[in-house]
Structure formats: structure tokens, C-alpha cells
Protein backbone atom coordinates (compact mmCIF):
# COMPACT_ATOMS: atom_id res chain seq x y z
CA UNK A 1 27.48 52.82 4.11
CA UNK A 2 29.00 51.76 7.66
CA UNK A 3 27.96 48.18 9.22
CA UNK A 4 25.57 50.59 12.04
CA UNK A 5 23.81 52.60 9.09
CA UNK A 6 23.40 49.11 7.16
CA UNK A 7 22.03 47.18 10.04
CA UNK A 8 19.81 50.52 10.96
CA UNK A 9 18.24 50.40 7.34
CA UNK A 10 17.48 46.94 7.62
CA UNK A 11 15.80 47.12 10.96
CA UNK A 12 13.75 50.00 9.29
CA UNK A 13 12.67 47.42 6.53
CA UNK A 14 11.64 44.80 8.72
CA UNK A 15 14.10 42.56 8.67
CA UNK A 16 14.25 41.54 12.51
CA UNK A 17 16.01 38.58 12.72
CA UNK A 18 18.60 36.54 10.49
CA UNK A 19 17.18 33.18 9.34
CA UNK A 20 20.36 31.61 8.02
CA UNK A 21 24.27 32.12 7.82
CA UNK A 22 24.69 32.20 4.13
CA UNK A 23 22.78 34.38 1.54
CA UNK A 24 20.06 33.49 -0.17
CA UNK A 25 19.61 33.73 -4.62
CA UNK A 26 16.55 34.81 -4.84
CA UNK A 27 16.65 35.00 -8.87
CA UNK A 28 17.79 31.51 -8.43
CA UNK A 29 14.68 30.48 -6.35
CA UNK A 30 12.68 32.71 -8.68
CA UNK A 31 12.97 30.30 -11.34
CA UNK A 32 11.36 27.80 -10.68
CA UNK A 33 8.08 27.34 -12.77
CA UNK A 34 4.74 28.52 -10.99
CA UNK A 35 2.13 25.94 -10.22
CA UNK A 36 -0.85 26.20 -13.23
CA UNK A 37 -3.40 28.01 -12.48
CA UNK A 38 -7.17 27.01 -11.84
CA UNK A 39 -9.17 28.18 -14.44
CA UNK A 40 -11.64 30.65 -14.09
CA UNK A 41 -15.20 29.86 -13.38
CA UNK A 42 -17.98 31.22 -15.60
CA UNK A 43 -19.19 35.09 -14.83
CA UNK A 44 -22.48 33.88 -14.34
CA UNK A 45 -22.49 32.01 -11.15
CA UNK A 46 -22.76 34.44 -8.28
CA UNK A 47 -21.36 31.99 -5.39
CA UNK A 48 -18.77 28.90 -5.93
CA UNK A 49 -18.44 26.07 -3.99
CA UNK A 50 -15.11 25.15 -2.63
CA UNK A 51 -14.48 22.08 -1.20
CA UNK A 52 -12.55 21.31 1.95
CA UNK A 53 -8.68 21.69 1.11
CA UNK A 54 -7.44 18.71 0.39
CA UNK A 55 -4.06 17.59 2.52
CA UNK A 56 -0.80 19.50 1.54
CA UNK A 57 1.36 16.73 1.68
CA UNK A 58 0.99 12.72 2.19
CA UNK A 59 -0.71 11.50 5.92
CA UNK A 60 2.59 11.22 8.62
CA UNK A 61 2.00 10.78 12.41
CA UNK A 62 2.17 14.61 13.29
CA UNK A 63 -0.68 15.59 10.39
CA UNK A 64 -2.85 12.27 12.20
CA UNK A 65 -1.91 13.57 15.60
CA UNK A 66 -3.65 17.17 14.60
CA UNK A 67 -6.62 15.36 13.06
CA UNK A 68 -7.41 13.06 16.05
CA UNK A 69 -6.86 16.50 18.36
CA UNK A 70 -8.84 18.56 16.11
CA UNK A 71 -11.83 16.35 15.70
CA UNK A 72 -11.81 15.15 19.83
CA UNK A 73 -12.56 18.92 20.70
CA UNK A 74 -16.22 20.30 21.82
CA UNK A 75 -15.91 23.79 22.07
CA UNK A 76 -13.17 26.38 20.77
CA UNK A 77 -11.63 26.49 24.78
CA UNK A 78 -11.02 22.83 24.13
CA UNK A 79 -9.65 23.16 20.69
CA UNK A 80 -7.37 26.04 22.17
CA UNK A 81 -5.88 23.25 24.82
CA UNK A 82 -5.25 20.99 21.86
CA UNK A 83 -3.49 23.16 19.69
CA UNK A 84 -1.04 24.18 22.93
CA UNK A 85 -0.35 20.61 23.51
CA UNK A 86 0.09 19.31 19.71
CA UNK A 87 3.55 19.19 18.77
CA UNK A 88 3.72 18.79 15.17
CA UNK A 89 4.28 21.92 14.00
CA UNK A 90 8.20 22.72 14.50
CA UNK A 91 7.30 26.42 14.65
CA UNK A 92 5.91 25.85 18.08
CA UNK A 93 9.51 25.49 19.03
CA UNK A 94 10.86 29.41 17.72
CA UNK A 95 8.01 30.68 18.82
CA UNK A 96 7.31 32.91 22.30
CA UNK A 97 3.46 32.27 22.30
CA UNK A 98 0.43 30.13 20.86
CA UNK A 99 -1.69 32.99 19.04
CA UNK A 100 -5.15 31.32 19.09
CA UNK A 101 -7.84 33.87 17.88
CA UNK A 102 -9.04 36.63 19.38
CA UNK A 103 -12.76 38.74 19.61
CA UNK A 104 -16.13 37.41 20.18
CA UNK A 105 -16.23 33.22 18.68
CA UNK A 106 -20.09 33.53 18.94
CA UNK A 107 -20.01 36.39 16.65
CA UNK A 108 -21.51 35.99 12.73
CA UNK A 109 -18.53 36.88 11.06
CA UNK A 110 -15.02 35.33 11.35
CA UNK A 111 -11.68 36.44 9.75
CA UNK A 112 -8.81 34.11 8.84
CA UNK A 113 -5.36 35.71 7.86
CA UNK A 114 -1.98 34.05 7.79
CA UNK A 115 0.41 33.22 10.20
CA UNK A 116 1.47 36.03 13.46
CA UNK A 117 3.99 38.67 13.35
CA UNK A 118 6.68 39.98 15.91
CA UNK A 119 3.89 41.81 17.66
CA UNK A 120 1.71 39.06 17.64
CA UNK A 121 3.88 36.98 19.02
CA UNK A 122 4.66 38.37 21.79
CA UNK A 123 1.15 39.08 23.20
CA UNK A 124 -0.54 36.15 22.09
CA UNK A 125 -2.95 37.71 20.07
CA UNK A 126 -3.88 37.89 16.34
CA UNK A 127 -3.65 41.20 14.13
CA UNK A 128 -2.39 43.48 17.29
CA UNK A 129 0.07 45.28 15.35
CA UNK A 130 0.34 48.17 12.95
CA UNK A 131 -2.10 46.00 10.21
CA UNK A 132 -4.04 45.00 12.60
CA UNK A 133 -5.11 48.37 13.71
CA UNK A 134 -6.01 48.94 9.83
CA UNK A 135 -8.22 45.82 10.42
CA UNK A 136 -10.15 47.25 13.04
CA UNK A 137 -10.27 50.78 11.18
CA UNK A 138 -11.58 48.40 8.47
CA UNK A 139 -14.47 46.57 10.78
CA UNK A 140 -15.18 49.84 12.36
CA UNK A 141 -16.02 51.32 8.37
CA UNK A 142 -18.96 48.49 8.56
CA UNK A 143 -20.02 49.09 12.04
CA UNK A 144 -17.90 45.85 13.60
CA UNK A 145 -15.10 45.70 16.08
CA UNK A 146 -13.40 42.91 17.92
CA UNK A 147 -16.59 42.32 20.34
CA UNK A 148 -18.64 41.81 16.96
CA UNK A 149 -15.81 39.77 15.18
CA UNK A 150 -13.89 36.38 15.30
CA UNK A 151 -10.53 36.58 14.21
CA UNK A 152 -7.73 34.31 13.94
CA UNK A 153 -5.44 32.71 11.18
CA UNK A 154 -4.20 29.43 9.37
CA UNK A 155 -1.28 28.97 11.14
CA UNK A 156 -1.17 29.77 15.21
CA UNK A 157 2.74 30.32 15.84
CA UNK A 158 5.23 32.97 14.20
CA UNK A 159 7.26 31.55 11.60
CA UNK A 160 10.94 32.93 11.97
CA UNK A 161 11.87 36.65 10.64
CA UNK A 162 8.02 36.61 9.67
CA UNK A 163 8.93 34.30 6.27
CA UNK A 164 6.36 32.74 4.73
CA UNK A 165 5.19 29.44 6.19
CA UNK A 166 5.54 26.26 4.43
CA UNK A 167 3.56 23.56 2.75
CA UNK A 168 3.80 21.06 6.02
CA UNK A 169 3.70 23.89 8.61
CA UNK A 170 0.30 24.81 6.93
CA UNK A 171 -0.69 21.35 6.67
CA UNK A 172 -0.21 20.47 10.35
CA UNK A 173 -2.62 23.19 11.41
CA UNK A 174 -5.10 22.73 9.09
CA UNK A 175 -6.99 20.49 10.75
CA UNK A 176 -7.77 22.60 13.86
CA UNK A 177 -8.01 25.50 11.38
CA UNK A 178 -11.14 23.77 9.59
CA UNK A 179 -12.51 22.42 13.00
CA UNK A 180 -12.35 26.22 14.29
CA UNK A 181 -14.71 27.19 11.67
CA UNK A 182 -16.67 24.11 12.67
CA UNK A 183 -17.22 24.95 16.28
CA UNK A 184 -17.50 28.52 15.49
CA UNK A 185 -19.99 28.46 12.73
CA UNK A 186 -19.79 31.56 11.41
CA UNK A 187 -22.27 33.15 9.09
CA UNK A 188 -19.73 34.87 6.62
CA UNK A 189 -16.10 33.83 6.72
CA UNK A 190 -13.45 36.80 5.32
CA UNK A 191 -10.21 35.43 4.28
CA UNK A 192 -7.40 37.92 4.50
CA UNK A 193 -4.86 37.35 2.19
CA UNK A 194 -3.65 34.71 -0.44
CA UNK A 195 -2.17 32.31 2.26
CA UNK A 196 -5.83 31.96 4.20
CA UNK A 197 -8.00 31.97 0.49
CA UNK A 198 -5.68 29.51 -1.53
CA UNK A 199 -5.84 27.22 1.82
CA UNK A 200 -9.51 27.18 2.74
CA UNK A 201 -10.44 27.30 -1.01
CA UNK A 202 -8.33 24.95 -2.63
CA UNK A 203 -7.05 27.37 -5.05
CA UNK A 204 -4.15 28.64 -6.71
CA UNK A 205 -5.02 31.98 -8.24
CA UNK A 206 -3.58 34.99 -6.65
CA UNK A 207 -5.35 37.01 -4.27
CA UNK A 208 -6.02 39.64 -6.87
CA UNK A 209 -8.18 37.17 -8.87
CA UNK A 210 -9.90 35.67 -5.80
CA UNK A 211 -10.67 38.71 -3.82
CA UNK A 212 -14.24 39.84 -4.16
CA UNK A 213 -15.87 36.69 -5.10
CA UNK A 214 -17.86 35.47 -3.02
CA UNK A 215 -17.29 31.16 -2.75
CA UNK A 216 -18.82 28.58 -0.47
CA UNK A 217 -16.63 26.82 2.06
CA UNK A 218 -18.06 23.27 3.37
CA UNK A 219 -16.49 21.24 6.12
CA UNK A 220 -17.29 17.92 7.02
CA UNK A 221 -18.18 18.74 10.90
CA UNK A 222 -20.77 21.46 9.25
CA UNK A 223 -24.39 21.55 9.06
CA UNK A 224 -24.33 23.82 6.53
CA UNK A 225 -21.90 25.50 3.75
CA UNK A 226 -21.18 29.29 4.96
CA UNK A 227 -20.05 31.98 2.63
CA UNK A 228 -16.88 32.73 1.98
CA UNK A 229 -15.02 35.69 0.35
CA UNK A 230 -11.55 36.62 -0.07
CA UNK A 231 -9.80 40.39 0.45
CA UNK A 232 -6.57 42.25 0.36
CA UNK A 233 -4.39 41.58 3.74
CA UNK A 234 -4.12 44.49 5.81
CA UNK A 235 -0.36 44.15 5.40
CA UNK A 236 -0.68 44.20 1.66
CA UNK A 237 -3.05 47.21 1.83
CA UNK A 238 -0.12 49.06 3.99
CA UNK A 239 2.19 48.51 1.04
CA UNK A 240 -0.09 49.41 -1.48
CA UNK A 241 -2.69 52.09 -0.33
CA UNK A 242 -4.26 52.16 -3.81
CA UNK A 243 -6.00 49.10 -3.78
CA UNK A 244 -8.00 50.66 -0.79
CA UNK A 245 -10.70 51.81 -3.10
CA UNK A 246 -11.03 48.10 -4.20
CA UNK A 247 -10.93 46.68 -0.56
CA UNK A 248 -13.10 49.14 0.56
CA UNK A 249 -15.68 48.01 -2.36
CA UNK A 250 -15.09 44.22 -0.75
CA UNK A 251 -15.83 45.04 2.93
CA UNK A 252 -18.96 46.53 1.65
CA UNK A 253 -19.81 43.55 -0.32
CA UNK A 254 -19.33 41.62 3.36
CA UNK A 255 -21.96 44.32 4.96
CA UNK A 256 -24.41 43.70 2.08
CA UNK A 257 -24.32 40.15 2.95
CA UNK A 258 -24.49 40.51 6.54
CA UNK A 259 -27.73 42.46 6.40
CA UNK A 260 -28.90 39.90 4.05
CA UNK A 261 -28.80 36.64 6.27
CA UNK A 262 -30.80 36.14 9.45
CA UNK A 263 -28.58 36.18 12.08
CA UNK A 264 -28.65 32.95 14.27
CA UNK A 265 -26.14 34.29 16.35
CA UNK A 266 -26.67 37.07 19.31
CA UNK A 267 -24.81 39.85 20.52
CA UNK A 268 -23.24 40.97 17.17
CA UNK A 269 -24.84 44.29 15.85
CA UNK A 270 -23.48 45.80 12.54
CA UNK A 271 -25.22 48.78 12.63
């Protein structure tokens, strides 16, 4: 294979941009030993309660600079300005734009994914790509869209080449992340992905494990615990359209418990 077919292939696979000089070992990274597992709660209880996430690493002056931000905001526009002045997290500086949230944030359901992509990026907008049309394909299946929706994600810049983010790039936007859910005060909160139900929940089973249970997520800035369930990412249902029939058996599960709850909210219709 010539260098232009190579570097063709890899565009085609999505990989964008080159992180570092010098390969990686992946089986060498591979080995180190996972972190044990929560156990499982008992089959009876229909709803758990998951506490606030506690910090991912110790208190340093950029985590207490996105607290004191986080909790000083009044309204999401205000928590927006924060967030585009705070700068803890070093993605802000690879990145092209703040991606805040986008759709209605007086709507009664919000969605939390991960971290932006390329397309993301560059518009300043959550889930605008290709898996973010298969999330509005999704809402549209339960009578939603993005005038009926609140979506946004843990962490608000692009990481590099789309990697994973880390431990202390999730940490220094958690705090605006939990007071987003505060000011927003959803009535059912969907967390797409592993990234966005590990962080909010506290947990470290795998999405597989979490998805389709329904938890309770409870904030100290909130009057009241709001619902919480975890589902497949829209990327991950791209790569593997046969959990589709499972997904599709969550989002129904989120419209059984939308008609369930008296709306306190106007202006959203699921119908």
C-alpha cells in the first residue's frame, strides 16, 4: 500500500488528526488491570439513587475556579458566559469553539453525551453530525425533536483526534455540568453513553449493564431528585446496528415515563 492509499484509508476510519509523534502500544496500555466493578443492586428495586459524583481527582485552583463559576450563575445564559471565560480545562486551548448545549433548556427532558466531535466543533453545537442526526431520528421515534429537547454533554470542548477525555478534563467541567442540570431542571435526564452515565452516576459498570435502568440523580442546588436512565450512544449504535432493538426498547421506556409525570414545564409536547 502507497503512503496516499494509507493516509486515504485512515481518513476513511476517522482518524483526522495525529495526536503524537511516536506510536502508541496499545496491548501495552491494555494491561493494565480494570477498576472493580460496583456490584449489582438487587432486581427488585425499580429506581436507584445515585448520588452526586464525587470529585475525580484531589481539589486544585482550576477544579475551585469551576465550582465558584458554576455555583455564581442564575440562569443557563449566565452559566454559558462562565464556562467561555473559565480556563481550566486545557482543551479550551485545541479547540475552535465552546459547544454549550443546544434545543429548548425549558424543555422536560435533557440529554447528556460525552465530549464534541470534528463537526461539533466547528459549529458550536452538540450532536450536529452523522450520530447526531440518528439522535434526532431517535427523538422523532417518541414524538420529540430539538424544540422539545435539551441537549448537551459532560465535557464542552473537543478533545484532540476525538480521543477520549481524561479524568481531570472531566473533572474540571463537572461542576457546570451538575449546575446545568440544576438550572435546567429537567423532568427525565437520558445519559448517552458510558462517559455521561459512569460520571453523573458514580459508577463503573459498562454501559451495557447500566443502560435501561432507570436511577435517581440528586444535586445539591436541586429541589428535587429527577430520573435518570442510561442508553447506547448514537455513535455506538452506528457501529453496532444490532443493539437498535435494545435502544429502541430504552427510548420507549423514556416515553413511558414521560407520559407518566405531570409536566411542570410548557411548550414540550411528546405526542
Amino acid at each position: 500500500m502507497d503512503a496516499r492509499t494509507a493516509l486515504q484509508w485512515l481518513v476513511e476510519a476517522g482518524a483526522d488528526e495525529a495526536i503524537v509523534e511516536a506510536p502508541v502500544d496499545r496491548y501495552a496500555a491494555s494491561a493494565v488491570p480494570p477498576r472493580p466493578a460496583v456490584a449489582e443492586p438487587m432486581a427488585s428495586r425499580p429506581i436507584e439513587r445515585a448520588s452526586p459524583a464525587p470529585p475525580l481527582q484531589a481539589p486544585t485552583a482550576a477544579l475551585q475556579s469551576a465550582r465558584t463559576l458554576a455555583a455564581a450563575a442564575r440562569s443557563v445564559a449566565e452559566l454559558a458566559e462562565a464556562l467561555a471565560a473559565f480556563d481550566g480545562c486545557p482543551l479550551k486551548r485545541t479547540a475552535t469553539n465552546l459547544v454549550f448545549a443546544d434545543g429548548n433548556p425549558e424543555a422536560r427532558i435533557m440529554l447528556i453525551g460525552e465530549a464534541p466531535g470534528a463537526d461539533e466543533d466547528r459549529l458550536g453545537k452538540p450532536f450536529v453530525g452523522v450520530s447526531g442526526q440518528l439522535l434526532d431520528r431517535m427523538l422523532a421515534c417518541i414524538g420529540l425533536d430539538r424544540r422539545s429537547a435539551y441537549i448537551t454533554n459532560v465535557i464542552f470542548w473537543r478533545p484532540p483526534g476525538n480521543r477520549p477525555p481524561t479524568a481531570a478534563e472531566i473533572a474540571a467541567c463537572l461542576p457546570f455540568v451538575e449546575r446545568h442540570i440544576e438550572l435546567v431542571s429537567p423532568e427525565v435526564l437520558v445519559l448517552l453513553g458510558a462517559a455521561s452515565a459512569q460520571t453523573l452516576l458514580a459508577r463503573t459498570d459498562g454501559i451495557t449493564r447500566l443502560r435501561g435502568r432507570w436511577f435517581q440523580f440528586e444535586s445539591a442546588g436541586m429541589a428535587r431528585p429527577v430520573p435518570a436512565i442510561p442508553v447506547y450512544h448514537p455513535a455506538y449504535l452506528l457501529r453496532q446496528p444490532a443493539q437498535k432493538r435494545a435502544a429502541w426498547r430504552d427510548w420507549l421506556a423514556i416515553l413511558a415515563r414521560l407520559k407518566n409525570i405531570t409536566g411542570n414545564h410548557s411548550g414540550s409536547s411528546f405526542e
